[in-house]
Protein backbone atom coordinates (compact mmCIF):
# COMPACT_ATOMS: atom_id res chain seq x y z
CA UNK A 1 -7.08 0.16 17.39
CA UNK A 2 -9.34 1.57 20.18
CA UNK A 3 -11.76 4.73 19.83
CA UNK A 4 -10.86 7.93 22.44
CA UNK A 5 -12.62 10.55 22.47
CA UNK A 6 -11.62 13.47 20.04
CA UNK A 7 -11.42 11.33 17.22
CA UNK A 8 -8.02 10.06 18.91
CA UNK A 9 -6.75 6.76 18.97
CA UNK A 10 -5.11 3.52 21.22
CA UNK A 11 -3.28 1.12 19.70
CA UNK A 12 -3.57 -2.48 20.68
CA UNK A 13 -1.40 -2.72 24.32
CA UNK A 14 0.90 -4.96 23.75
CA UNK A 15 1.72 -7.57 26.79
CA UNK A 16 4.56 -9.06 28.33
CA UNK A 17 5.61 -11.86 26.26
CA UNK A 18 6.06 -14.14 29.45
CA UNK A 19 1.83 -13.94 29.92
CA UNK A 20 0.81 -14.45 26.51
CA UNK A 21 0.79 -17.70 25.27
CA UNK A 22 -0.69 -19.01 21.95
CA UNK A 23 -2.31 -22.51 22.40
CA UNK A 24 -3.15 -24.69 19.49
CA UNK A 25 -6.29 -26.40 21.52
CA UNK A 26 -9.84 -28.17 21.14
CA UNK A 27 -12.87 -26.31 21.53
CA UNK A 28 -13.39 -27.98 25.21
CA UNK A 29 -10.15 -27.09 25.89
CA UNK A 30 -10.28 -23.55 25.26
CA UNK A 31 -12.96 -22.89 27.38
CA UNK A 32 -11.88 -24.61 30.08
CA UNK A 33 -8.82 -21.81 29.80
CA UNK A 34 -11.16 -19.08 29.67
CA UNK A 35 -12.56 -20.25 32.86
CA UNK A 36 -9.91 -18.87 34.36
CA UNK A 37 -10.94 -15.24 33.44
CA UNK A 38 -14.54 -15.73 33.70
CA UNK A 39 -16.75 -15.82 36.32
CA UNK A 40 -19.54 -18.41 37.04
CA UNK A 41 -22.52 -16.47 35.78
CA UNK A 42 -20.82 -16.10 31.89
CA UNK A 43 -19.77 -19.71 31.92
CA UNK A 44 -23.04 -21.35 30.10
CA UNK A 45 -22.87 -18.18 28.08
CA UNK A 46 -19.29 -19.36 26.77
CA UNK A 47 -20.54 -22.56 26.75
CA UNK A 48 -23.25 -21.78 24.31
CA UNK A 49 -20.40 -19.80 21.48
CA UNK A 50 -17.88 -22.70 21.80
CA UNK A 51 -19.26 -24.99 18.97
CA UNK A 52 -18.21 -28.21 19.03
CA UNK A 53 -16.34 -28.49 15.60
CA UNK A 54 -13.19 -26.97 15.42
CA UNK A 55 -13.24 -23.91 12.45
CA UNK A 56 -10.21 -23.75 10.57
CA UNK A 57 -9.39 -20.11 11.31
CA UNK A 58 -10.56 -20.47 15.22
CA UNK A 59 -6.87 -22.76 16.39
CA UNK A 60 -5.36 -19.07 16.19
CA UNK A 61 -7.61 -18.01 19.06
CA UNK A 62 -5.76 -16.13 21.28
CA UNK A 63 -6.02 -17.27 25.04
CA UNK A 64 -4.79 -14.80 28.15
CA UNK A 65 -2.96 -17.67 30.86
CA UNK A 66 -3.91 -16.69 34.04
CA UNK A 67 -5.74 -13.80 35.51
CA UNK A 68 -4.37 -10.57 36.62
CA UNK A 69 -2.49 -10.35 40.23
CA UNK A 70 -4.92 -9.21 42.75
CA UNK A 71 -4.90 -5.47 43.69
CA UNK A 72 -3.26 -4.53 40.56
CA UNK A 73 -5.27 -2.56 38.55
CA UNK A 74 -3.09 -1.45 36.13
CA UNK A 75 -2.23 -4.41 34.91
CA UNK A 76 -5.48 -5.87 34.85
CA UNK A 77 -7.09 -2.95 32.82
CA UNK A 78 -3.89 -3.16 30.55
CA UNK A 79 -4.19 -7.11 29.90
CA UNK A 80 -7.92 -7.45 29.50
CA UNK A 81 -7.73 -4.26 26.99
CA UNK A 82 -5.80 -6.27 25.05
CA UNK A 83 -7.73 -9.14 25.35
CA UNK A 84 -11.31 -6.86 23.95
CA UNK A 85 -9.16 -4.93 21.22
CA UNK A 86 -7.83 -7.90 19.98
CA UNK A 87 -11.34 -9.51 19.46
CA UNK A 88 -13.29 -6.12 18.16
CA UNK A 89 -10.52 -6.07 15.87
CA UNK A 90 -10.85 -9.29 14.71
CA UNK A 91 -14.71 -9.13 15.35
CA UNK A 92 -14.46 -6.33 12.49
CA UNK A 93 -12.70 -9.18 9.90
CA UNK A 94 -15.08 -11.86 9.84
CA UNK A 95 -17.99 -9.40 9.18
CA UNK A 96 -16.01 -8.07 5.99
CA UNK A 97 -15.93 -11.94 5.29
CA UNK A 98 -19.69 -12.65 6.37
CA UNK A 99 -18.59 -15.31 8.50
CA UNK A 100 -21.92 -14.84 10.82
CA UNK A 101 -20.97 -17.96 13.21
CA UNK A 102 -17.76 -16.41 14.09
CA UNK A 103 -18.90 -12.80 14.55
CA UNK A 104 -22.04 -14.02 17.09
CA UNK A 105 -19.45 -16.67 19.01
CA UNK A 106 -16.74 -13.72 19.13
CA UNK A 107 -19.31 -10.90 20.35
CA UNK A 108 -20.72 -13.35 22.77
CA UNK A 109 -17.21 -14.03 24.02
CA UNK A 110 -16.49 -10.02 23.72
CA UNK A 111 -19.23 -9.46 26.08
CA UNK A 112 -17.93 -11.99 28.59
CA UNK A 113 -14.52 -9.88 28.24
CA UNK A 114 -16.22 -6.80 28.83
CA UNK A 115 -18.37 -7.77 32.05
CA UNK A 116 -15.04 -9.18 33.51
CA UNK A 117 -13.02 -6.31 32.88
CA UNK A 118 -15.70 -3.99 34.50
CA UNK A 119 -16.77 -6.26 37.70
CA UNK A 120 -12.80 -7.16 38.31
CA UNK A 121 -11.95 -3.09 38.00
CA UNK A 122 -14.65 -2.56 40.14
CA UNK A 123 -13.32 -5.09 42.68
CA UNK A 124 -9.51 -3.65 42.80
CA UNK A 125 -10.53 0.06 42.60
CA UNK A 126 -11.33 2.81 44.37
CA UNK A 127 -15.13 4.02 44.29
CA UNK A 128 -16.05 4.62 40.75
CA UNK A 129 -16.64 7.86 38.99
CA UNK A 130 -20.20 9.00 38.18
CA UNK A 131 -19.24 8.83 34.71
CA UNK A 132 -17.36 5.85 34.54
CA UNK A 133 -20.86 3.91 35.73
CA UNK A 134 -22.69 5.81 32.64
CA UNK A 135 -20.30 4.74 29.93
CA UNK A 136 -19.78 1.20 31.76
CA UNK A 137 -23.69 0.71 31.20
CA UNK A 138 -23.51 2.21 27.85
CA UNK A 139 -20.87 -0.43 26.74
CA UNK A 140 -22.62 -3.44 28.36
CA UNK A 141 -25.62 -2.47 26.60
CA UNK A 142 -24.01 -2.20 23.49
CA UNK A 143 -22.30 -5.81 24.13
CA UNK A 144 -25.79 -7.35 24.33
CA UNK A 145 -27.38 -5.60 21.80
CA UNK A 146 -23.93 -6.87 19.56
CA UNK A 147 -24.71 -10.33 21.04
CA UNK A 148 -28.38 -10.13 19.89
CA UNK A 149 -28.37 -8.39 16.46
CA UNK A 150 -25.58 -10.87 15.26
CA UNK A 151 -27.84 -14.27 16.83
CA UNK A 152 -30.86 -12.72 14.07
CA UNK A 153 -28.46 -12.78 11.50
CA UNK A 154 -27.20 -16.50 11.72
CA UNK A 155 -31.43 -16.60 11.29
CA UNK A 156 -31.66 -14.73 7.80
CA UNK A 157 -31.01 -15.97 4.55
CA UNK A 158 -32.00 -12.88 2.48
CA UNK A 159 -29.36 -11.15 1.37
CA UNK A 160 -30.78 -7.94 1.40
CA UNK A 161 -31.81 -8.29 4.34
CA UNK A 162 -28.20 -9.68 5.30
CA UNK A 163 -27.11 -6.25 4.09
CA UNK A 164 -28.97 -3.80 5.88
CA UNK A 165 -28.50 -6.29 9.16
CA UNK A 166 -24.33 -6.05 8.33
CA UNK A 167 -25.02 -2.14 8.31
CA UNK A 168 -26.50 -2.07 11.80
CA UNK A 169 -23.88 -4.41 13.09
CA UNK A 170 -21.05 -2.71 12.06
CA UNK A 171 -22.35 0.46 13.45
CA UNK A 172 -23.30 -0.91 16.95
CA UNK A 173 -19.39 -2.46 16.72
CA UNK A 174 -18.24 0.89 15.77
CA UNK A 175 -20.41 2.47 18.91
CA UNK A 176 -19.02 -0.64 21.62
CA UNK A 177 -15.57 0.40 20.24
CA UNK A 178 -16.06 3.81 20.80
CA UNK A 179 -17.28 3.40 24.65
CA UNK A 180 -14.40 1.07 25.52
CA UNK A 181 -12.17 3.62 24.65
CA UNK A 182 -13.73 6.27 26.35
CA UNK A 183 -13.65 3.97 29.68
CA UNK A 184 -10.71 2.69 29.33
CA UNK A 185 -9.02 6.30 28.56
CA UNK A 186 -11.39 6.84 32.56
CA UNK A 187 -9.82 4.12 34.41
CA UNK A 188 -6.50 4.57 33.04
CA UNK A 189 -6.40 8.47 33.99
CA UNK A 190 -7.53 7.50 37.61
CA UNK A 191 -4.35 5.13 37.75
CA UNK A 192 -2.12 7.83 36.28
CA UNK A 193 -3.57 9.85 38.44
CA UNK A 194 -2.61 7.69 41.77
CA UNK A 195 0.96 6.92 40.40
CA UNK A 196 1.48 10.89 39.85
CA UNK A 197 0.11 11.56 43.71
CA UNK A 198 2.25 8.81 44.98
CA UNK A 199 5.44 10.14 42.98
CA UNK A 200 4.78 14.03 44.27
CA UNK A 201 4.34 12.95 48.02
CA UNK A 202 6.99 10.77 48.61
CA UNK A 203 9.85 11.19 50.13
CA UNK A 204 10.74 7.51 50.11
CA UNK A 205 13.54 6.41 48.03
CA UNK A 206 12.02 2.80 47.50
CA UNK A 207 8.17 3.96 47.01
CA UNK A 208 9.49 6.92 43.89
CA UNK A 209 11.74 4.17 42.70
CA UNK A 210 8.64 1.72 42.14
CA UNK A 211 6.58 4.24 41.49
CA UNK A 212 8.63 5.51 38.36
CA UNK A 213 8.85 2.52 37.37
CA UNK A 214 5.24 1.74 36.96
CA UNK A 215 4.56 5.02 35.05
CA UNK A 216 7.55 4.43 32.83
CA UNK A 217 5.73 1.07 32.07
CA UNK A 218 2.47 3.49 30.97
CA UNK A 219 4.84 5.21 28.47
CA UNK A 220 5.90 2.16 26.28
CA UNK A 221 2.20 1.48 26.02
CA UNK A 222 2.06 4.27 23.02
CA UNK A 223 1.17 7.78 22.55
CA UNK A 224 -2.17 8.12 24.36
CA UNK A 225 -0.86 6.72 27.46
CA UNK A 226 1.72 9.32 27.18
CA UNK A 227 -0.60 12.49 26.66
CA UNK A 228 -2.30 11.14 29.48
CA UNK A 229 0.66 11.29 32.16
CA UNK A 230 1.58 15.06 30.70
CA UNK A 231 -2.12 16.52 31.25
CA UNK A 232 -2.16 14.56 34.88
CA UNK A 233 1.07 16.06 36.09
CA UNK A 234 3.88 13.27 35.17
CA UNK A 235 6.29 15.57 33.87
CA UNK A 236 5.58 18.03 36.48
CA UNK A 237 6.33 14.98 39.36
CA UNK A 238 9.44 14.07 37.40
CA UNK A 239 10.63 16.87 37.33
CA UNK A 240 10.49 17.49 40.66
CA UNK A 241 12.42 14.33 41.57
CA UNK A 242 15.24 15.50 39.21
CA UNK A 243 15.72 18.52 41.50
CA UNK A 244 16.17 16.43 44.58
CA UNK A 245 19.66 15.59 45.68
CA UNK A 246 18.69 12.92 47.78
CA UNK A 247 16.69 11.29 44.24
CA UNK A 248 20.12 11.34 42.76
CA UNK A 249 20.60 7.87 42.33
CA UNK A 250 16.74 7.95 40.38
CA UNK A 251 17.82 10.22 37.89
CA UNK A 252 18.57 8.06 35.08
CA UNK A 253 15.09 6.76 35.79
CA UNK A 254 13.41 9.43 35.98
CA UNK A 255 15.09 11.03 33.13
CA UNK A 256 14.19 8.00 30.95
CA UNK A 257 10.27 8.32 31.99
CA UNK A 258 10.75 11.95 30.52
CA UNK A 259 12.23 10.82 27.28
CA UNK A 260 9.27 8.54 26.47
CA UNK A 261 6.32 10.95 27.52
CA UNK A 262 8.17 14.05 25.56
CA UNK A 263 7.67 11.77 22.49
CA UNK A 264 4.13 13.80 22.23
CA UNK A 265 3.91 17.41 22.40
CA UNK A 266 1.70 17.67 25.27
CA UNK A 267 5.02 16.56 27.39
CA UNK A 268 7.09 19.38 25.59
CA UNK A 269 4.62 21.63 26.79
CA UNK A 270 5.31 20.72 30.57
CA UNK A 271 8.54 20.85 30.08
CA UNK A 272 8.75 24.08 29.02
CA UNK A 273 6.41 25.17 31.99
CA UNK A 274 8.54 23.64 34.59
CA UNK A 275 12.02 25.48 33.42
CA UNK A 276 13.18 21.83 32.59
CA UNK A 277 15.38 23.01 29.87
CA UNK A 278 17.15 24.28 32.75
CA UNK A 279 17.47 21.54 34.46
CA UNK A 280 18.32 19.42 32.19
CA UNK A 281 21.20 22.11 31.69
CA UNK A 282 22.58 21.65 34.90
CA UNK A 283 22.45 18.07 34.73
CA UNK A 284 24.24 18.37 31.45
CA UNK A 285 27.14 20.22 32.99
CA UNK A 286 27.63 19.09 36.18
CA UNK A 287 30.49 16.62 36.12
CA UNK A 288 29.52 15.29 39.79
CA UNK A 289 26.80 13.32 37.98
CA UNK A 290 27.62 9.65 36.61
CA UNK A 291 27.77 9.51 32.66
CA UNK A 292 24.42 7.18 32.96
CA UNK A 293 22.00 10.37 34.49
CA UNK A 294 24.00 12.26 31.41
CA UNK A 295 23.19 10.32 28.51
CA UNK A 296 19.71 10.32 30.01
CA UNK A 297 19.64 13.87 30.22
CA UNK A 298 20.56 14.11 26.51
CA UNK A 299 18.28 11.29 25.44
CA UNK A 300 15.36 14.06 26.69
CA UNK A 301 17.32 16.72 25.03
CA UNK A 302 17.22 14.52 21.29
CA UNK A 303 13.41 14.22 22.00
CA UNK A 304 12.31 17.60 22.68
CA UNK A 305 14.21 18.74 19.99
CA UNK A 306 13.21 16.43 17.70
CA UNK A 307 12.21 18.01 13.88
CA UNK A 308 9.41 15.84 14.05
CA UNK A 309 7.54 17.42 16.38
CA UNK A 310 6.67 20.92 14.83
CA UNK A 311 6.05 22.11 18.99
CA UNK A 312 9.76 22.57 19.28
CA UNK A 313 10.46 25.45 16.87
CA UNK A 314 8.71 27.60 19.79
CA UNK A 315 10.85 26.36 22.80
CA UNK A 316 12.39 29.64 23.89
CA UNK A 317 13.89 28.23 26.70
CA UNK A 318 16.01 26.20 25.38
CA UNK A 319 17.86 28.84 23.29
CA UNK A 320 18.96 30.69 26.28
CA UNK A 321 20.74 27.25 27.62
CA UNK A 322 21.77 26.36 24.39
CA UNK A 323 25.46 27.42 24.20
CA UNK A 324 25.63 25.11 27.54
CA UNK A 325 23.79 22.14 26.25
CA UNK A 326 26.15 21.57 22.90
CA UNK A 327 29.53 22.67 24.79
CA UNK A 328 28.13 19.52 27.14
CA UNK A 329 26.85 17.07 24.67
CA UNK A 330 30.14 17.51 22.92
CA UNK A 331 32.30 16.79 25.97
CA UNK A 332 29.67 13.65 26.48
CA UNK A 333 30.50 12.36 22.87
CA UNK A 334 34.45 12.79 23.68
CA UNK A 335 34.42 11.22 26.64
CA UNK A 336 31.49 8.60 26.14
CA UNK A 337 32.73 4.58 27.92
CA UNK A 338 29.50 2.85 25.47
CA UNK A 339 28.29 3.30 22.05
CA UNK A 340 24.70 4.11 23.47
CA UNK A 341 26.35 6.95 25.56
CA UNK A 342 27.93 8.02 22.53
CA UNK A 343 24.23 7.68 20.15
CA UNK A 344 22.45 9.36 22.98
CA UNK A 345 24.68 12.54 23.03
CA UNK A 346 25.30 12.57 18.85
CA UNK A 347 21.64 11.63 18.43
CA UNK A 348 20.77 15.10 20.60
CA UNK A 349 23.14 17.67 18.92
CA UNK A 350 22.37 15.86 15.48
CA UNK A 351 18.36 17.35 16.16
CA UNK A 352 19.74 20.40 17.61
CA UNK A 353 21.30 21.08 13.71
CA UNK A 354 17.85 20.89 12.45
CA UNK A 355 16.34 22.98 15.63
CA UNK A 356 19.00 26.36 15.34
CA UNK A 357 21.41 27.60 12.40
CA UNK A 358 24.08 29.15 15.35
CA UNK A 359 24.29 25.30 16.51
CA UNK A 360 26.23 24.65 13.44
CA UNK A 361 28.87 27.35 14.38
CA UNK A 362 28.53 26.78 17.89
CA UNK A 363 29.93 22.85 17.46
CA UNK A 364 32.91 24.27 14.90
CA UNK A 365 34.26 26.58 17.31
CA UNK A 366 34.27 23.60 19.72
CA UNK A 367 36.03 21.39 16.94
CA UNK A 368 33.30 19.15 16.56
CA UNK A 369 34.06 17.80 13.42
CA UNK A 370 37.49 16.54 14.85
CA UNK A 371 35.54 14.84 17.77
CA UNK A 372 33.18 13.31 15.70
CA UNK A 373 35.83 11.83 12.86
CA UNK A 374 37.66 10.60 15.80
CA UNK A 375 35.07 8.75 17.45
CA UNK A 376 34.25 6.97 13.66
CA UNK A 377 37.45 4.83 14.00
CA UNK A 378 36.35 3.88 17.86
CA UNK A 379 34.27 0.92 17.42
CA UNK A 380 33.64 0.96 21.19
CA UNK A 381 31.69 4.19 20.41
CA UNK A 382 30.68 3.85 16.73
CA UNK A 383 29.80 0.41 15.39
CA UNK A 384 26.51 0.69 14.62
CA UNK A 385 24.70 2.18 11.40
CA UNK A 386 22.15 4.10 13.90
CA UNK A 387 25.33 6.08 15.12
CA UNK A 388 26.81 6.64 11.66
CA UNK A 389 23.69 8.01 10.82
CA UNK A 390 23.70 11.08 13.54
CA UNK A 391 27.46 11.55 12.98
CA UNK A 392 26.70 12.04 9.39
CA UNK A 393 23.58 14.25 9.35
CA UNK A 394 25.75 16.59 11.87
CA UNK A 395 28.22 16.87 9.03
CA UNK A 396 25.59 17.26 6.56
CA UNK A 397 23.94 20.47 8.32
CA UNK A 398 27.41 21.95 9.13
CA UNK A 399 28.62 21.17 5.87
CA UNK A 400 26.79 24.33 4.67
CA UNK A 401 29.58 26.38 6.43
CA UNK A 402 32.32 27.60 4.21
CA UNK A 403 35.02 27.08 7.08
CA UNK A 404 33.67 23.17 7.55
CA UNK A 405 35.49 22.38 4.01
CA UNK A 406 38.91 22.99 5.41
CA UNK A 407 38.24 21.46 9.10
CA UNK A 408 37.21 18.14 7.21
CA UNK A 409 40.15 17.95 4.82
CA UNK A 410 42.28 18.57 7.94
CA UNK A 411 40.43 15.55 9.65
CA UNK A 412 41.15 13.36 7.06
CA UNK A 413 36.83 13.40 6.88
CA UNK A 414 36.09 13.16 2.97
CA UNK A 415 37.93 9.45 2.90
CA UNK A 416 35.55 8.54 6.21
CA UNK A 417 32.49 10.20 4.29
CA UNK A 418 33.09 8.33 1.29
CA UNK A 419 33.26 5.11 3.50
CA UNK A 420 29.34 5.89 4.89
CA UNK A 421 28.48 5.27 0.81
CA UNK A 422 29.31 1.78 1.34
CA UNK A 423 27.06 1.33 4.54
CA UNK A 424 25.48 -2.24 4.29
CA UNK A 425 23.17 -3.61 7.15
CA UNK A 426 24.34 -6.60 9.12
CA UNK A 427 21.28 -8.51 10.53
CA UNK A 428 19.00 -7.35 7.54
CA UNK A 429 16.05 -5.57 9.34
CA UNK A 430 13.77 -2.94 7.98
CA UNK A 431 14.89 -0.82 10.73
CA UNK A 432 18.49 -1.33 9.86
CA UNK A 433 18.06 -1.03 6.23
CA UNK A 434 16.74 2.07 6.57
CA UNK A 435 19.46 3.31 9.10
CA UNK A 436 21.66 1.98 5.81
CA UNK A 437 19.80 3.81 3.75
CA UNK A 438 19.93 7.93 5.06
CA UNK A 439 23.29 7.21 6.05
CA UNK A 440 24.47 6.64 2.38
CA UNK A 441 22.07 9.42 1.19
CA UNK A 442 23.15 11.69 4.24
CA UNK A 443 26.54 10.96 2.80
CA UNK A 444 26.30 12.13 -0.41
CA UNK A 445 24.60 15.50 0.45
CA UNK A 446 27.39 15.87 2.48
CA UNK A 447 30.24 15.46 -0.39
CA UNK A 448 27.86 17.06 -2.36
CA UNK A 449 27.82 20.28 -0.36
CA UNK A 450 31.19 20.30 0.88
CA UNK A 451 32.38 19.95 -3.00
CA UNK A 452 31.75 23.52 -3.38
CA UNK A 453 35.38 23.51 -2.27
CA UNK A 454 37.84 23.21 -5.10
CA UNK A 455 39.90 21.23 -2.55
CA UNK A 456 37.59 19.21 -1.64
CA UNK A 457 36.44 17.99 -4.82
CA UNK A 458 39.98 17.12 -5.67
CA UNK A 459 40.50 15.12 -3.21
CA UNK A 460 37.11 13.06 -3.78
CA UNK A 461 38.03 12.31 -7.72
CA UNK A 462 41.61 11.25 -5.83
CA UNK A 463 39.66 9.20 -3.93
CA UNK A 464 38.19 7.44 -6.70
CA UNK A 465 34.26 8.89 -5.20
CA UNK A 466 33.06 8.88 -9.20
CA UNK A 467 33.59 5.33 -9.35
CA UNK A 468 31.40 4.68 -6.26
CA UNK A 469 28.45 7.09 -7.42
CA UNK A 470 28.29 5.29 -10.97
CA UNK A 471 28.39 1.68 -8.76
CA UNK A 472 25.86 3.45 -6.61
CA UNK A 473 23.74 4.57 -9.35
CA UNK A 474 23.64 1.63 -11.58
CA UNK A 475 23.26 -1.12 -8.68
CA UNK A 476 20.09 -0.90 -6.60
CA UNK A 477 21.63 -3.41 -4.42
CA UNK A 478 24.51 -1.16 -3.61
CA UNK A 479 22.21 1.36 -2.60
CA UNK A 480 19.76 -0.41 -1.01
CA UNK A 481 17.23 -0.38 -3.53
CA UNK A 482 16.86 3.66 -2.47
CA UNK A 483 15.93 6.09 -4.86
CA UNK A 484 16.42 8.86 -2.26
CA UNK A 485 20.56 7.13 -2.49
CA UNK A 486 20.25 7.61 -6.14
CA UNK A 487 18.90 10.78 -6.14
CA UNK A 488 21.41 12.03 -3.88
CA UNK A 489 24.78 10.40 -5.39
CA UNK A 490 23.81 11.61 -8.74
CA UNK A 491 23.31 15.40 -7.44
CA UNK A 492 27.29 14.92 -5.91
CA UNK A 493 27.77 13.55 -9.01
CA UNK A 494 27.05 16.52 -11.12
CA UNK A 495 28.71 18.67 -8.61
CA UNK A 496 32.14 16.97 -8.94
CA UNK A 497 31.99 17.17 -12.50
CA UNK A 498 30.99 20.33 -12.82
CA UNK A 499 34.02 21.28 -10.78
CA UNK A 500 35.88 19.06 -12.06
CA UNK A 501 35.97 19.51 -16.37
CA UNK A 502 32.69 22.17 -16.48
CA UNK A 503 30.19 19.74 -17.98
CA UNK A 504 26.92 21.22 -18.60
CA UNK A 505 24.58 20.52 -15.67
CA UNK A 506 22.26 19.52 -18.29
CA UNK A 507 23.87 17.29 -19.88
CA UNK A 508 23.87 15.46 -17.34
CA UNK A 509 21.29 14.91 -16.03
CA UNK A 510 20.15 13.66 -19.62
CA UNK A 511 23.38 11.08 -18.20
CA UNK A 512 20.86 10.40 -15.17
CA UNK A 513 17.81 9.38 -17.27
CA UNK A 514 20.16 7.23 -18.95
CA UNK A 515 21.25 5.63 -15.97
CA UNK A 516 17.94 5.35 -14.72
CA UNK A 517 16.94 3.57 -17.60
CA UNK A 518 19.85 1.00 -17.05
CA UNK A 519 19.34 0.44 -13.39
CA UNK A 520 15.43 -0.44 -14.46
């Protein structure tokens, strides 16, 4: 995790897997690899922090094949970022462990890093800032003094004075950490910045197609890379390529690019300054464009509307274009060809539940609940718990409706509800067990709600649904281990019996506690 200024922060960057490679090699050996990333003035320096043993914990050294492609200072700043967060990081573990040979060989090695990553920027790159030169100093300075402060320690045996030395290290670690981030958040606004110029003034299909392509790269590099192409003008440039009929065929793109730098709130904001609601309206409705620029259109629709980021709530533009969006992303779902067409349109009217009440009536006057139950028992379009999951929480926020009730009976929907309680993952991932998971809880707030209906809660004791909540309840494994499942089954629980023979609320929930206890 790397320091930016305003108490902000930059995850590791993560590389292509292709470059990395993990070698299980001799001391010799591994410097001999670094020498590919050093130049001839660190190399006795290297020398000197390779010792000749081999530590147990140093064979999971990390070594970077091969140097950066020449002119390419993206990738260079984004590889040997990696490289010096990797080692501060683990710089910052052995001195919790007092391991005082590893910290001085590592910050000796971390300097090399550093003074590589500054001359070989300064090589590719354009003249540097006045500012950049200031903090590069500052950092080198801090790398030696890191290098120096750590030698005295292998020197001391005091422990005291051990202490008080630890103090001072971890404070000048703290400070290198700090400046790194502040110069790498420099260099990689000047690149942003070239991308976003390069983008604007083209006119070249080839040139924007690269060029998008690059800054979409930025965006999967986390959320600070993101706030940095909305404050330099990304959205803005995308934007403008969207509204460009000879771009068409760069819309998907483009659109994509948007998706991922909307993810922070700064990109909302742009959007909102450059009418892009209302583009992405038009996109949305106009039939002439290929389903692929749609679903890309509504995957930046899910994420500006997203109840996650508290910035939406005040998106006033997207109220007057909001009759058009759902009418569009509902005509999307019905006629989606994949099952990622089909997540990106649900996924987008699923947030637009959470983001406005009149969505909820908007989507049953255009039968939505029939298109939705429909597309359940089309495993080309549904056949994935992700899916399920926006299907589900659109029938959970309509479900407050009084008219829903009947439209679902009529749909045959409380049988296909019921069948979400029995959601189990396939490959067994966290992120799939926890798809599992609010689609089985999403599904019983929905019976839950809708058995407000007489009818309704008829037709789920027909359906046996009692017998599934007490299997729910009284199996963790059923449920997924979930107390959110639990807590939600045993609420429709209570409902249907209420409804069902008048039991006393209380009583049972004093039925829950007992339950509880067995499931323990």
């Amino acid at each position: 995790m790397m320091a930016l200024p305003g108490g902000r922060h930059l995850d590791s960057v993560t590389l292509p897997g292709q470059r990395l490679h993990l070698m299980q090699v001799d001391s010799v050996q591994r410097w001999m690899e670094d020498l590919k990333l050093m130049t001839e003035c660190e190399c006795m320096c290297v020398l000197q922090a390779k010792p000749i043993s081999l530590e147990e914990d140093a064979q999971g050294d990390l070594i970077l094949a091969g140097g950066p492609g020449p002119g390419d200072p993206l990738q260079l700043l984004l590889k040997r970022s990696w490289v010096i967060s990797t080692e501060l990081r683990r710089i910052g573990q052995k001195l919790a462990q007092d391991r005082w040979a590893r910290v001085h060989s590592m910050s000796v090695r971390l300097t090399c890093h550093a003074r590589s990553m500054v001359s070989e920027y300064s090589a590719v790159s354009r003249n540097s800032s006045k500012e950049m030169g200031q903090i590069e100093k500052l950092l080198m300075e801090k790398c030696s003094e890191l290098s120096a402060v750590t030698e005295r320690c292998l020197q001391v045996e005091n422990e005291h004075v051990l202490k008080s030395m630890k103090a001072c290290v971890s404070e000048t670690l703290t400070t290198l950490g700090q400046h790194f981030g502040q110069l790498l958040e420099l260099a990689l606004t000047r690149e942003v910045q070239a991308l976003v110029r390069k983008i604007d003034a083209s006119d070249n299909i080839y040139t924007t197609e690269s060029t998008t392509g690059n800054l979409f790269s930025l965006t999967q590099e986390g959320a600070p890379l993101c706030r940095i192409i909305a404050k330099e003008g990304g959205v803005v440039a995308l934007f403008k390529v969207c509204r460009q009929d000879s771009f068409r065929c760069l819309y998907p793109q483009a659109l994509r690019t948007l998706a991922s730098i909307c993810c922070v709130e700064e990109g909302v904001h742009q959007l909102e300054k450059v009418d892009g609601v209302l583009c992405l309206a038009d996109i949305l409705t106009d039939d002439s464009h290929s389903e692929a620029t749609r679903a890309e259109a509504a995957a930046v629709v899910a994420q500006v509307t997203s109840p996650h980021l508290p910035v939406t709530q005040h998106l006033s533009s997207f109220l007057e274009s909001m009759e058009e969006i759902v009418t569009a992303l509902v005509k999307l779902c019905q006629e989606a060809s994949s099952g990622e067409v089909f997540l990106l349109a649900s996924a987008a009217l699923a947030n637009i539940t959470f983001f406005d009440t009149m969505a909820c009536e908007m989507l049953l006057q255009l039968n939505a609940i029939r298109v939705l139950l429909e597309a359940c028992s089309d495993k080309q379009r549904v056949d994935t718990p992700y899916t399920r999951d926006q299907i589900v929480t659109i029938l959970a926020n309509m479900s407050v409706l009084e008219q829903c009730a009947s439209d679902i009976i009529q749909e045959n929907g409380v049988q296909l509800i019921m069948g979400m309680l029995s959601e189990k993952p396939r490959s067994g991932t966290p992120a799939e067990v926890a798809a599992c998971e609010r689609v089985q809880q999403k599904a019983a707030v929905t019976l839950a709600r809708l058995s407000r209906d007489p009818d309704v809660a008829r037709e789920a004791v027909r359906l046996s649904c009692m017998s599934r909540l007490i299997e729910l309840c009284r199996s963790p494994s059923e449920r997924n281990s979930s107390d959110a499942v639990l807590v939600a089954c045993l609420a429709m629980g209570i409902q249907l019996q209420v409804k069902k023979t008048k039991i006393s609320a209380l009583l049972l929930w004093l039925l829950f506690w007992y339950i509880q206890g067995c499931s323990a």
